[in-house]
N, C-alpha and C. Protein backbone atom coordinates (compact mmCIF):
# COMPACT_ATOMS: atom_id res chain seq x y z
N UNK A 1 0.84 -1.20 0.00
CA UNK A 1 0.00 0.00 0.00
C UNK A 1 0.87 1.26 0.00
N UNK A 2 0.27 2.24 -0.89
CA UNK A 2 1.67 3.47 -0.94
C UNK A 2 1.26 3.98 0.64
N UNK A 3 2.58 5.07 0.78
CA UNK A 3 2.90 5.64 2.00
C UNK A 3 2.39 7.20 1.58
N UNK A 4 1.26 7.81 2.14
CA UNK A 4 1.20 8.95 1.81
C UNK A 4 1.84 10.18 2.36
N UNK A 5 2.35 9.95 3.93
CA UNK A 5 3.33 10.78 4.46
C UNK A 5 4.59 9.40 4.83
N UNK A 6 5.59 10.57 4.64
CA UNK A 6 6.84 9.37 4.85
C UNK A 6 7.83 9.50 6.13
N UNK A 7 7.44 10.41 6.69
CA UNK A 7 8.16 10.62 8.23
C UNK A 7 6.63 10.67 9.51
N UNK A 8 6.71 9.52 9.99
CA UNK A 8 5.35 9.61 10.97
C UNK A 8 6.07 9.44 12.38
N UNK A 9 5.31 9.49 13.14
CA UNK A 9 5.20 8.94 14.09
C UNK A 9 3.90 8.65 14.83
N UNK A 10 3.50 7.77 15.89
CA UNK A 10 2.49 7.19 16.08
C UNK A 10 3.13 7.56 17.98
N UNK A 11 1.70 8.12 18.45
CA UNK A 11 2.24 8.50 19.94
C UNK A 11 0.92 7.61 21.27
N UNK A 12 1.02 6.52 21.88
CA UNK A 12 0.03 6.08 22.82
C UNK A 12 0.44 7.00 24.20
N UNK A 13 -0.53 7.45 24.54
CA UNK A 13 -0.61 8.38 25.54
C UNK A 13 -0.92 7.61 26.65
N UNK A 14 -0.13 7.03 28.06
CA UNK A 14 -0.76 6.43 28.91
C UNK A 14 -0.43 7.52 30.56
N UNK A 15 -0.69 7.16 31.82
CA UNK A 15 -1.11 7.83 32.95
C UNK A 15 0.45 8.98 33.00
N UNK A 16 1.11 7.60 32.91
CA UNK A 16 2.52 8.19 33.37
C UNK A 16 3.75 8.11 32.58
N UNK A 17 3.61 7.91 31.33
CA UNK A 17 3.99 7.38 30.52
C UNK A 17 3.60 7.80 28.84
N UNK A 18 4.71 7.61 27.96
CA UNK A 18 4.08 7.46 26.85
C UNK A 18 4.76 6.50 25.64
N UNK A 19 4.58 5.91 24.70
CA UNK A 19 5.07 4.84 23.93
C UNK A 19 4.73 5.47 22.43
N UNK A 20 6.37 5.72 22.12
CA UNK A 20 6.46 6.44 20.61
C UNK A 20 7.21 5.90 19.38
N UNK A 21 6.44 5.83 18.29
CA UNK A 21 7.21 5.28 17.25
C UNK A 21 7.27 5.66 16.25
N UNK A 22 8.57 6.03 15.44
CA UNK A 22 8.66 6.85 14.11
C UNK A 22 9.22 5.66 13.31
N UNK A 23 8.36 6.14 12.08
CA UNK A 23 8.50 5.24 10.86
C UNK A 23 8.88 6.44 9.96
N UNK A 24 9.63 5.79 9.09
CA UNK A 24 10.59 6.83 7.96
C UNK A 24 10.67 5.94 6.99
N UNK A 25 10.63 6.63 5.67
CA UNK A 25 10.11 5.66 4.39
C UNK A 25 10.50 6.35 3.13
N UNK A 26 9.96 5.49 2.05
CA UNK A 26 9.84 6.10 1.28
C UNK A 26 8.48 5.56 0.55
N UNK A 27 7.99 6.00 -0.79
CA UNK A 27 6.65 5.90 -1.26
C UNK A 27 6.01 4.43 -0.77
N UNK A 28 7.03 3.44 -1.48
CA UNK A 28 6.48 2.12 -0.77
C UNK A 28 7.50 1.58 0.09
N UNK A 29 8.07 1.79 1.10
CA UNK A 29 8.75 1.07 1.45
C UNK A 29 9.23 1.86 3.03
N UNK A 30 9.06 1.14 3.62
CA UNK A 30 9.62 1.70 4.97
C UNK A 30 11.18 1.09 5.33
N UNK A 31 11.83 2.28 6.01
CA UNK A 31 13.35 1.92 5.49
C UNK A 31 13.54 1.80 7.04
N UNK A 32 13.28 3.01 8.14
CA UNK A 32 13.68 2.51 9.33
C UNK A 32 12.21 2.76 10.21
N UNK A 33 12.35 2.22 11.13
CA UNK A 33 11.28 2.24 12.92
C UNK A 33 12.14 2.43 13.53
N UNK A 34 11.77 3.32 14.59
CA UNK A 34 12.28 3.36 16.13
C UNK A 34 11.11 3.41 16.90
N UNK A 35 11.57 3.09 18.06
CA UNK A 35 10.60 3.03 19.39
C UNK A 35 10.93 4.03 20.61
N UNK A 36 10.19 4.13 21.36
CA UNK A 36 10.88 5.26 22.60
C UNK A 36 9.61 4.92 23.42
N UNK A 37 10.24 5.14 24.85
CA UNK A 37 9.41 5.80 25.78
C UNK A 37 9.75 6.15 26.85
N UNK A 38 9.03 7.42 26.76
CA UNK A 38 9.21 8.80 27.54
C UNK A 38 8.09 8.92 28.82
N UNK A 39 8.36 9.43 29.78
CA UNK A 39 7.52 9.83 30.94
C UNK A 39 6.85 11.22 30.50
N UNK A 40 5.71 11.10 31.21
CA UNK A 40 5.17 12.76 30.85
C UNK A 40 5.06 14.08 31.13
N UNK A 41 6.55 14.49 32.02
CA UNK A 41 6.91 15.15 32.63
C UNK A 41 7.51 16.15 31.08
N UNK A 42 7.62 17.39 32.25
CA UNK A 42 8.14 18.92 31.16
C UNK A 42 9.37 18.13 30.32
N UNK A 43 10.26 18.15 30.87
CA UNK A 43 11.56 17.60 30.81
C UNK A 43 11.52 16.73 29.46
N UNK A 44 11.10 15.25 29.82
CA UNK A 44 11.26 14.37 28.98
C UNK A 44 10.00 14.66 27.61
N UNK A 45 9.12 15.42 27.94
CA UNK A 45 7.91 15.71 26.99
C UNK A 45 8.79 16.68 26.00
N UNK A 46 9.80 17.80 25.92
CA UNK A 46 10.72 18.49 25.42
C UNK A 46 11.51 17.67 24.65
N UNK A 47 12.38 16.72 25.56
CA UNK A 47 13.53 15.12 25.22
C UNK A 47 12.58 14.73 23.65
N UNK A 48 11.19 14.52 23.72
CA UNK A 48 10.52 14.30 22.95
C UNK A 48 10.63 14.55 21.95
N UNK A 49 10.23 15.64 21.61
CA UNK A 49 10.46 16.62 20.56
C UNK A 49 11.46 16.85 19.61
N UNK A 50 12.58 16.89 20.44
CA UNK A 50 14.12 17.13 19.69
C UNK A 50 14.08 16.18 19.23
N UNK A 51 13.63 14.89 19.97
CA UNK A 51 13.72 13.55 18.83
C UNK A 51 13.23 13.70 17.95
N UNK A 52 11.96 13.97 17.72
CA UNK A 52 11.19 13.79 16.26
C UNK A 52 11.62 14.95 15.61
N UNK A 53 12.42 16.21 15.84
CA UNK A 53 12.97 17.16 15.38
C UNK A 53 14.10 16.96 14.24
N UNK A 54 14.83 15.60 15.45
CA UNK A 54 15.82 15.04 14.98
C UNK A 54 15.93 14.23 13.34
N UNK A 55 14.98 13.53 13.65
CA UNK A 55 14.76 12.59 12.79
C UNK A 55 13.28 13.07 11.56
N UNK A 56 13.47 14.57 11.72
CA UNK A 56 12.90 15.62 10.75
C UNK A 56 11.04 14.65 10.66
N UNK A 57 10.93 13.96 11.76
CA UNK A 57 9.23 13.94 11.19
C UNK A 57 8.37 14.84 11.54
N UNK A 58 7.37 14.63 9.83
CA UNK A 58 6.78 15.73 9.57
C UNK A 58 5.11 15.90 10.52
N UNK A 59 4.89 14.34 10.50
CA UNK A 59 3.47 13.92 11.01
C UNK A 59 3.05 13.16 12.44
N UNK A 60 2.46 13.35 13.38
CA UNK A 60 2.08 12.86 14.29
C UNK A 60 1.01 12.56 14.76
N UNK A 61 0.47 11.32 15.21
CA UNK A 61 -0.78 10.76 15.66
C UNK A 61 -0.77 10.70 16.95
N UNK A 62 -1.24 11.57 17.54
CA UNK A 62 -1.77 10.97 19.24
C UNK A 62 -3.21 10.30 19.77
N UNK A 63 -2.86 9.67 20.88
CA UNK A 63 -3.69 8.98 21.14
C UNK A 63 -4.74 9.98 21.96
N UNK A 64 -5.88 10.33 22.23
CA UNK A 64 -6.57 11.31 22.69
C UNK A 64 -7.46 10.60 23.54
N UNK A 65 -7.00 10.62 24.90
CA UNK A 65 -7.24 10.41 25.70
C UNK A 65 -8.13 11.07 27.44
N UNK A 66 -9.41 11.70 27.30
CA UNK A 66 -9.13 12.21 28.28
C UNK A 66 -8.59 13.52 28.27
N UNK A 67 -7.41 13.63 29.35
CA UNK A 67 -7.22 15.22 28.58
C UNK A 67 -5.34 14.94 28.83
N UNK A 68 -5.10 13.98 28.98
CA UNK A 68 -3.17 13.57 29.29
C UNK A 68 -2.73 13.74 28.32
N UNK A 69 -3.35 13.84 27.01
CA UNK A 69 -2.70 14.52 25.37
C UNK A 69 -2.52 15.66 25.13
N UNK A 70 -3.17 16.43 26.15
CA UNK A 70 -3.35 18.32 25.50
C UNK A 70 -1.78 18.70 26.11
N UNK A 71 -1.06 18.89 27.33
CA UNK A 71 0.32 19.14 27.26
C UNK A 71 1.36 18.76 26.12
N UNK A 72 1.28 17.56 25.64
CA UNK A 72 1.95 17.11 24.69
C UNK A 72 1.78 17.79 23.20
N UNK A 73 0.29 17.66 22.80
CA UNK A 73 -0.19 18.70 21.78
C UNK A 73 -0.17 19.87 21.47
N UNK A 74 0.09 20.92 23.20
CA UNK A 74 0.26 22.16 22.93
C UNK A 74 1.69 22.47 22.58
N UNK A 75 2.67 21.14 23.21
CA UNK A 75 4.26 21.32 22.89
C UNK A 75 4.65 21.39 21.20
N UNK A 76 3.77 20.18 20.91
CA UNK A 76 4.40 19.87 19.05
C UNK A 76 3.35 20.89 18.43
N UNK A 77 2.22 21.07 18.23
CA UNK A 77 1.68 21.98 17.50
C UNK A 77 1.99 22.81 16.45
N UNK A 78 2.94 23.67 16.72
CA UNK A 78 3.56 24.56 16.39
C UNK A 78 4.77 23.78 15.23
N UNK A 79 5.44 22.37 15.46
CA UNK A 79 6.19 22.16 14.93
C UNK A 79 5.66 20.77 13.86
N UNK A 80 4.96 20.67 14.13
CA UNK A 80 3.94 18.59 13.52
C UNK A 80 2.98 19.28 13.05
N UNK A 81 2.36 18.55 12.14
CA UNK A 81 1.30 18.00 11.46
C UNK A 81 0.73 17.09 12.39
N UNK A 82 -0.13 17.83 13.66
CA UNK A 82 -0.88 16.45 14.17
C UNK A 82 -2.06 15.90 14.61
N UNK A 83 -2.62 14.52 14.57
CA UNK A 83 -3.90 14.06 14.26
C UNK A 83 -3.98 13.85 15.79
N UNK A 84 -5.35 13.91 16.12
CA UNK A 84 -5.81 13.66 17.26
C UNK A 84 -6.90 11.90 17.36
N UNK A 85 -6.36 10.90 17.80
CA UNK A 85 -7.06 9.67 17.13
C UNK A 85 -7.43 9.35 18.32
N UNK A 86 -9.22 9.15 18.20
CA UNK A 86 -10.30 8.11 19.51
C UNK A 86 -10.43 7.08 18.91
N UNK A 87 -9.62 6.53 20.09
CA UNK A 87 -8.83 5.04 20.02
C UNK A 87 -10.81 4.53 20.02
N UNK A 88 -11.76 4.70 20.68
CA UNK A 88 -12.49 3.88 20.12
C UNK A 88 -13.45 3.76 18.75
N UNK A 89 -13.00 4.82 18.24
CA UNK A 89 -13.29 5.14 16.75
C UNK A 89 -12.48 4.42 15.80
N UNK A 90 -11.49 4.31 15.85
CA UNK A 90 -10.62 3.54 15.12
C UNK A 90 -10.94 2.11 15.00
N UNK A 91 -11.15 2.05 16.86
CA UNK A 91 -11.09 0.21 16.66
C UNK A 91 -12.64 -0.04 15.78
N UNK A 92 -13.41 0.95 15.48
CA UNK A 92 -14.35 0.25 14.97
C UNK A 92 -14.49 0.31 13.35
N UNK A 93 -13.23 1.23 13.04
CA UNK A 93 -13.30 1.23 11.88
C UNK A 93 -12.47 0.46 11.38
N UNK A 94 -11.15 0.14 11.98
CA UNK A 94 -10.20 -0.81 11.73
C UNK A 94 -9.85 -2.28 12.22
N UNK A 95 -9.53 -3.25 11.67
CA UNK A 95 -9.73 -4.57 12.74
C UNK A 95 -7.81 -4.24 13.07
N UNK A 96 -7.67 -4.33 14.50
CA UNK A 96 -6.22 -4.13 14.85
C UNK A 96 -5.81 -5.05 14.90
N UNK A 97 -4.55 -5.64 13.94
CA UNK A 97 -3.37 -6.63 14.46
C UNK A 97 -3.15 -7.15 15.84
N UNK A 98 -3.32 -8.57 16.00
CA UNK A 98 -2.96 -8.77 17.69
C UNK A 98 -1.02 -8.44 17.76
N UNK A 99 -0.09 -8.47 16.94
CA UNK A 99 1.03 -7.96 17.57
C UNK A 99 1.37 -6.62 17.31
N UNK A 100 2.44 -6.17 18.10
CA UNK A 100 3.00 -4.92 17.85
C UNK A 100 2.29 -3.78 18.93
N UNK A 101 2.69 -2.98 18.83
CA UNK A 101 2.56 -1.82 20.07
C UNK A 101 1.78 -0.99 19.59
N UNK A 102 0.59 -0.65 20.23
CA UNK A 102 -0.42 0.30 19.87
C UNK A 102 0.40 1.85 19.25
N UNK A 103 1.13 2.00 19.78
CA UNK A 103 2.13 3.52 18.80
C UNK A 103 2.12 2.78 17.35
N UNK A 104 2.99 1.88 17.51
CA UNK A 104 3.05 1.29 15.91
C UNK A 104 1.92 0.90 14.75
N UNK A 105 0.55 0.86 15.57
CA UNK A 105 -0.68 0.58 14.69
C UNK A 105 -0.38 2.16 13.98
N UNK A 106 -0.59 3.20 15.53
CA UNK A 106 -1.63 4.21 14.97
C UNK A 106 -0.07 5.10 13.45
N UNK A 107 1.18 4.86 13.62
CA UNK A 107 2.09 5.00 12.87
C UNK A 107 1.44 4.90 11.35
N UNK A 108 1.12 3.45 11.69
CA UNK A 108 1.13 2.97 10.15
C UNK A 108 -0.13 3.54 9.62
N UNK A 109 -1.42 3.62 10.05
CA UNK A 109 -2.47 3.86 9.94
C UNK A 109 -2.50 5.42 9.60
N UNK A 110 -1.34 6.61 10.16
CA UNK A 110 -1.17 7.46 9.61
C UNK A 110 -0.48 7.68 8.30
N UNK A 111 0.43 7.32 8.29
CA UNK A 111 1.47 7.03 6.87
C UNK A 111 0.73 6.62 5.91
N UNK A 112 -0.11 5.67 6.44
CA UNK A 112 -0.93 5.43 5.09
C UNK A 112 -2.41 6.41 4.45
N UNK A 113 -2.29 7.38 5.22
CA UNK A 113 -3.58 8.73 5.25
C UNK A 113 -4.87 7.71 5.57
N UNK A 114 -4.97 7.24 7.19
CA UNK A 114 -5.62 5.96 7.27
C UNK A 114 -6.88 6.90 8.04
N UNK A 115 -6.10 8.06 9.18
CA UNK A 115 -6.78 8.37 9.88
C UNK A 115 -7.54 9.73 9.72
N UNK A 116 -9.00 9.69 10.39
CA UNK A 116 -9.81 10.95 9.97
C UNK A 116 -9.29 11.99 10.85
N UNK A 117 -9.86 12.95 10.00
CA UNK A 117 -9.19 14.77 10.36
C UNK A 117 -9.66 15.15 11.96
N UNK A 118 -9.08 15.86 12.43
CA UNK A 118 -9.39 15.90 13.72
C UNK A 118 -9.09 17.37 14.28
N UNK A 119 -9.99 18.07 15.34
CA UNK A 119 -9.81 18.97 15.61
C UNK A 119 -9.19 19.11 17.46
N UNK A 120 -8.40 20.03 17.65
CA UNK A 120 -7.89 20.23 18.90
C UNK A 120 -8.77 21.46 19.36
N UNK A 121 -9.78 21.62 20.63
CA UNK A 121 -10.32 22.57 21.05
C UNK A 121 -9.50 23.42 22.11
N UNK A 122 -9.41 24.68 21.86
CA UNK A 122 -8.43 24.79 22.83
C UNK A 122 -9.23 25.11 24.01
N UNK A 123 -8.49 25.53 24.93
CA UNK A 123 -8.81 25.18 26.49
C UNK A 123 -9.46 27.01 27.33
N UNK A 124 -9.27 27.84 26.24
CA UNK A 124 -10.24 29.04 26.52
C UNK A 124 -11.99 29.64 25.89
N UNK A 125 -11.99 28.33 25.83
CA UNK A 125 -13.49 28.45 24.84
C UNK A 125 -14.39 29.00 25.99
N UNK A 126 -15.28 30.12 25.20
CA UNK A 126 -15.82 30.64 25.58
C UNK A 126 -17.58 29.98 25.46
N UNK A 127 -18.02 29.19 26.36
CA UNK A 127 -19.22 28.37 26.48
C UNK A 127 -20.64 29.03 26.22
N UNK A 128 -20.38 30.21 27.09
CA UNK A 128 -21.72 30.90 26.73
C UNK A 128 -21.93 31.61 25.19
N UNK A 129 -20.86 31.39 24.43
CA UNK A 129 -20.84 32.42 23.05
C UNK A 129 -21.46 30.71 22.07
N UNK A 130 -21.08 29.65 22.51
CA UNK A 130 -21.70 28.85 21.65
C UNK A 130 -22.48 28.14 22.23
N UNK A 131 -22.84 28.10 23.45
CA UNK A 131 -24.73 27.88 23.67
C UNK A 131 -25.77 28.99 23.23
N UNK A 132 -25.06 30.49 23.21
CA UNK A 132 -26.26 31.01 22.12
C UNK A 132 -26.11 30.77 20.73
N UNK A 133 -24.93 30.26 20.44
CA UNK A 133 -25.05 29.76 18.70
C UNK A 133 -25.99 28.67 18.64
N UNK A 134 -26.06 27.39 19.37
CA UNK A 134 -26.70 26.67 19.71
C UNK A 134 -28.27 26.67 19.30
N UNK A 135 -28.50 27.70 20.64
CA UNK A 135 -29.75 27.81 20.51
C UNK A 135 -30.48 28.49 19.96
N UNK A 136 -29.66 29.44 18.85
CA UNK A 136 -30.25 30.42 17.34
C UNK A 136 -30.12 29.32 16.62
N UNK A 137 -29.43 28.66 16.20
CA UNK A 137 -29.36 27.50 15.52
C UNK A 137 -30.93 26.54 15.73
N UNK A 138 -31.07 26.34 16.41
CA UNK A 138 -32.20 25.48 17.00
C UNK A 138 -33.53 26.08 16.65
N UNK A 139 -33.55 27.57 16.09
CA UNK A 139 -34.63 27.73 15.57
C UNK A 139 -34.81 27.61 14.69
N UNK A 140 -34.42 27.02 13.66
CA UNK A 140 -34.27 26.18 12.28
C UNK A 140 -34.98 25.29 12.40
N UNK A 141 -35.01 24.44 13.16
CA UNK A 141 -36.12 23.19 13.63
C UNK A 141 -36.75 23.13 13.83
N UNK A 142 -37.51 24.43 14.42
CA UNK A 142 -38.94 24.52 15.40
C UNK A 142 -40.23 23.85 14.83
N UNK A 143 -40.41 23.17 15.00
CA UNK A 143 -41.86 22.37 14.61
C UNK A 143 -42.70 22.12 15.90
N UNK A 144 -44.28 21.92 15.51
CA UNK A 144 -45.03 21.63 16.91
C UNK A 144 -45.14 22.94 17.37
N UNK A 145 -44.61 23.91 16.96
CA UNK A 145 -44.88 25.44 17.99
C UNK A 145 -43.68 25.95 18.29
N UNK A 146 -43.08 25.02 19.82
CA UNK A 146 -41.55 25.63 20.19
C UNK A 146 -40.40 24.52 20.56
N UNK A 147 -41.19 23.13 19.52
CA UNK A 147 -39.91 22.28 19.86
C UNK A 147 -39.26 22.52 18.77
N UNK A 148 -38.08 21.72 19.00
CA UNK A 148 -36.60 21.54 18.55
C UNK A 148 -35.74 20.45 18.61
N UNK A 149 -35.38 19.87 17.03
CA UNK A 149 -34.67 18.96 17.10
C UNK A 149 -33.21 19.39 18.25
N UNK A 150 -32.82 18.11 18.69
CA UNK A 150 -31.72 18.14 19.96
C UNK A 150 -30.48 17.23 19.41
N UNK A 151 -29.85 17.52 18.43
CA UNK A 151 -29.09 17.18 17.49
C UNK A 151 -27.74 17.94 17.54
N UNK A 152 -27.72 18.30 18.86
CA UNK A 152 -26.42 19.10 18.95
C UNK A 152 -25.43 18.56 20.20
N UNK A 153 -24.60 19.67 20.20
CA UNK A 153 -23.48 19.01 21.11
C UNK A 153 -23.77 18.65 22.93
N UNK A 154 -24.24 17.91 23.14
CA UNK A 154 -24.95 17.35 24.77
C UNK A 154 -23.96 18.78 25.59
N UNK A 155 -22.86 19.15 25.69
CA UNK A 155 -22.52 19.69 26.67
C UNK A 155 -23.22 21.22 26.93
N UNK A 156 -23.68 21.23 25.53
CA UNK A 156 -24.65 22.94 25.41
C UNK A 156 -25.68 22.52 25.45
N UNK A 157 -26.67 21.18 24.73
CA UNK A 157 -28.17 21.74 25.51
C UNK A 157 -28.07 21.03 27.33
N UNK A 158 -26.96 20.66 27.79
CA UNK A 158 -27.59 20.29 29.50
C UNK A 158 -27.05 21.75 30.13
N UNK A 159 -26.65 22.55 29.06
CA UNK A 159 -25.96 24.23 29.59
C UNK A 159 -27.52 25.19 29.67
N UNK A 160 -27.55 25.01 28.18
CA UNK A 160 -29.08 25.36 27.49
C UNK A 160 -30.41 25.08 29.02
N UNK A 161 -30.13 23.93 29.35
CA UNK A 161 -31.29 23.47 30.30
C UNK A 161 -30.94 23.92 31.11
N UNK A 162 -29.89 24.10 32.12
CA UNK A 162 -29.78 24.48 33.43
C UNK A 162 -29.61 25.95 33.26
N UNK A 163 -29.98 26.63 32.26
CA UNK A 163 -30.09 28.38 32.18
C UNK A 163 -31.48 28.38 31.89
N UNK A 164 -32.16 27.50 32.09
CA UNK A 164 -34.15 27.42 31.63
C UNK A 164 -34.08 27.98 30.38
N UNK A 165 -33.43 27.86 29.37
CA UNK A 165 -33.38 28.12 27.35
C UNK A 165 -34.89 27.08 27.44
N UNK A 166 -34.15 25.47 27.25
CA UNK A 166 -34.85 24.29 27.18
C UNK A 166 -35.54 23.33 27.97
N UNK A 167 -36.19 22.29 27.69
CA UNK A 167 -36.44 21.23 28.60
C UNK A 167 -35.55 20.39 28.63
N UNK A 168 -35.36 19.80 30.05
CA UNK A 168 -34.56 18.40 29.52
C UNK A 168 -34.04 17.32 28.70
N UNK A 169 -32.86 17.48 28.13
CA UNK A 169 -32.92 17.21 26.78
C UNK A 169 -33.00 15.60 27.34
N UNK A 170 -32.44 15.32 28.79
CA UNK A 170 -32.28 13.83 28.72
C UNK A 170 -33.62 12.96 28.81
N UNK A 171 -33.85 12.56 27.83
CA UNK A 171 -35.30 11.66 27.34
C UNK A 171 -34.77 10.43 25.78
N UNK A 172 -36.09 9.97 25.73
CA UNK A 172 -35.57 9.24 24.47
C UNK A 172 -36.47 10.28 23.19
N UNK A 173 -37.13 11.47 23.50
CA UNK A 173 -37.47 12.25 22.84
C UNK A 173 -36.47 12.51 21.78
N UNK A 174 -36.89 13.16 20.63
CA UNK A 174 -35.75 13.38 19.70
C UNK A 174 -35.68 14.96 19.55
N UNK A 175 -36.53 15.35 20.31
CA UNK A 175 -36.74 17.10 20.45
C UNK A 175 -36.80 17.40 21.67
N UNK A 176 -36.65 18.97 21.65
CA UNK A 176 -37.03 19.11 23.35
C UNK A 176 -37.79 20.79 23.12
N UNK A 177 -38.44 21.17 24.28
CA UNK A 177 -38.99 22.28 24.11
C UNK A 177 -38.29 23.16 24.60
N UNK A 178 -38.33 24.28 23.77
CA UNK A 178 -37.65 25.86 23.80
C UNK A 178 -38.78 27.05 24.59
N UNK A 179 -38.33 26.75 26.12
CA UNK A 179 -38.89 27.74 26.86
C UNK A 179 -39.20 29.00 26.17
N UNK A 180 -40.03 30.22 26.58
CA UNK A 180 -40.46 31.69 26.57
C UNK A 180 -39.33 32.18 25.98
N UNK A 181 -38.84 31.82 27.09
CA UNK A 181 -37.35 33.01 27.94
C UNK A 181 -36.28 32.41 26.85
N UNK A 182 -36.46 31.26 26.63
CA UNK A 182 -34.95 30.62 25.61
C UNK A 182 -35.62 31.06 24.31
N UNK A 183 -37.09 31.11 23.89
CA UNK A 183 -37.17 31.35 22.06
C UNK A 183 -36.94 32.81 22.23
N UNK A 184 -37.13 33.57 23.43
CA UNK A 184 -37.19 35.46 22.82
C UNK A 184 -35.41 35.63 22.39
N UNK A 185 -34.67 35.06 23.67
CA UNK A 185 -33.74 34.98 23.31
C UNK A 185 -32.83 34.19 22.40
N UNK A 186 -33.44 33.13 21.96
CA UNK A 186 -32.77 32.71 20.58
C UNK A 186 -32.90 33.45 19.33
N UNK A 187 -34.10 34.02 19.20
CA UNK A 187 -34.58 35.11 17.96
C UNK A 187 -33.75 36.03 18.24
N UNK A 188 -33.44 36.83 19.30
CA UNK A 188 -32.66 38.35 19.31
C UNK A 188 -31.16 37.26 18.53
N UNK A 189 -30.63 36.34 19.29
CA UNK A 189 -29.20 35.86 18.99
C UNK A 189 -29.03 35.78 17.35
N UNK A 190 -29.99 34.60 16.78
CA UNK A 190 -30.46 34.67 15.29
C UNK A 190 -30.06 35.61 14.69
N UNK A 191 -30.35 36.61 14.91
CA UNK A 191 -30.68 37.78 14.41
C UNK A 191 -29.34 38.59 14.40
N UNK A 192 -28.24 38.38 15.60
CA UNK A 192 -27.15 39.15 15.73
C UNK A 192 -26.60 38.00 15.31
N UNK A 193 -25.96 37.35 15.18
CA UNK A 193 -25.29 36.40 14.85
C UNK A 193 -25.23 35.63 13.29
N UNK A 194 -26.72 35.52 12.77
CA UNK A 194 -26.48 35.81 11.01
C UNK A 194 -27.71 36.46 10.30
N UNK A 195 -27.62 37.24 10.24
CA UNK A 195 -28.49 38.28 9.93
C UNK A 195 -27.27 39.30 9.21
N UNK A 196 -27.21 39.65 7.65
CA UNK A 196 -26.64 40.68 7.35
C UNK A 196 -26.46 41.92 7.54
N UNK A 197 -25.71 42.53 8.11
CA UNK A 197 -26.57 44.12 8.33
C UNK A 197 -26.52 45.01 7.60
N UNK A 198 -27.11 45.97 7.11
CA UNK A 198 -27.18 46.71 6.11
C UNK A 198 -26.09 48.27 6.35
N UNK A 199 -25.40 48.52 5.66
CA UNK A 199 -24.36 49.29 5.65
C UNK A 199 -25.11 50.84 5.39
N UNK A 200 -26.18 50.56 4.70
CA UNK A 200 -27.02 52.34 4.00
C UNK A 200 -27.50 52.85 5.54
């Protein structure tokens, strides 16, 4: 199978610990592997780096775990190409080899442009600016009067609910109702948020 990036590495993120492996290649052919593992301290998380610095790779897969990946991610960022991979997404898309070291799956699985695109959220998000996107959004759906499909991200409508916007989204309902107080204020948001404004 061709190699679509040819300097990877593949990173398993564990408590105290981490297990790293760079593969270096060429179109078809992988020429060397190495292995490493590093503790997840400042120090050796740096040690890190210079390695894959070293050995000029361009691409990196981490394992996204929780949140023991975001120090590591905010370190390479700046210098990698790197994918953020839920290890239980994978396993259901991929059947995994019983040998070899989970770094070395997610390696190969990158090199080969195996794994889907992935986004890093950073850690100053502002919650209340996208539970009112949310819930202007949600008036797109309104059917029945003032329900609303609940097709969005769980951490904004149980935000949505405990500010009385909505009803409880937790049901096997596939909608939920958009309080008074949550539709006046979803219409004003609507409205500031995409609504063109006229320059005359």
């Amino acid at each position: 199978m061709e190699r679509i990036y040819q300097r990877c590495c593949g990173i398993e993120v564990l408590k105290n610990s981490l297990n790293a492996c760079v593969r270096l290649g060429k179109e078809y052919e992988v020429v060397s592997q190495e292995l490493r593992n590093f503790r997840t301290d400042h120090n050796d998380l740096g040690a890190l780096r210079e390695w894959l610095r070293s050995l000029e790779v361009t691409h990196v897969a981490i394992q996204a775990k929780g949140e023991a990946w975001r120090p590591l991610h905010d370190l390479l960022e700046d210098g990698f190409d790197i994918t953020l991979v839920d290890a239980g997404l994978i396993k259901q898309m991929y059947a995994r080899p019983s040998d070899g070291p989970y770094c070395e799956y997610l390696a190969i699985l990158l090199e080969h442009g195996l794994l889907p695109p992935s986004f890093a959220p950073p850690t100053d998000i502002d919650t209340d600016k996208i539970d009112e996107a949310v819930l202007a959004l949600m008036c797109l759906t309104l059917h029945e009067g003032t329900r609303a499909w609940k097709g969005f991200d769980w951490d904004s409508m149980n935000r949505l609910h405990k500010k009385g916007f909505i009803t409880n989204p937790v049901s096997k309902a596939k909608s939920v109702e958009i309080t008074e107080e949550g539709l006046r204020y979803a219409q004003r948001s609507f409205k500031k948020l995409f609504t063109r404004h006229s320059t005359r």
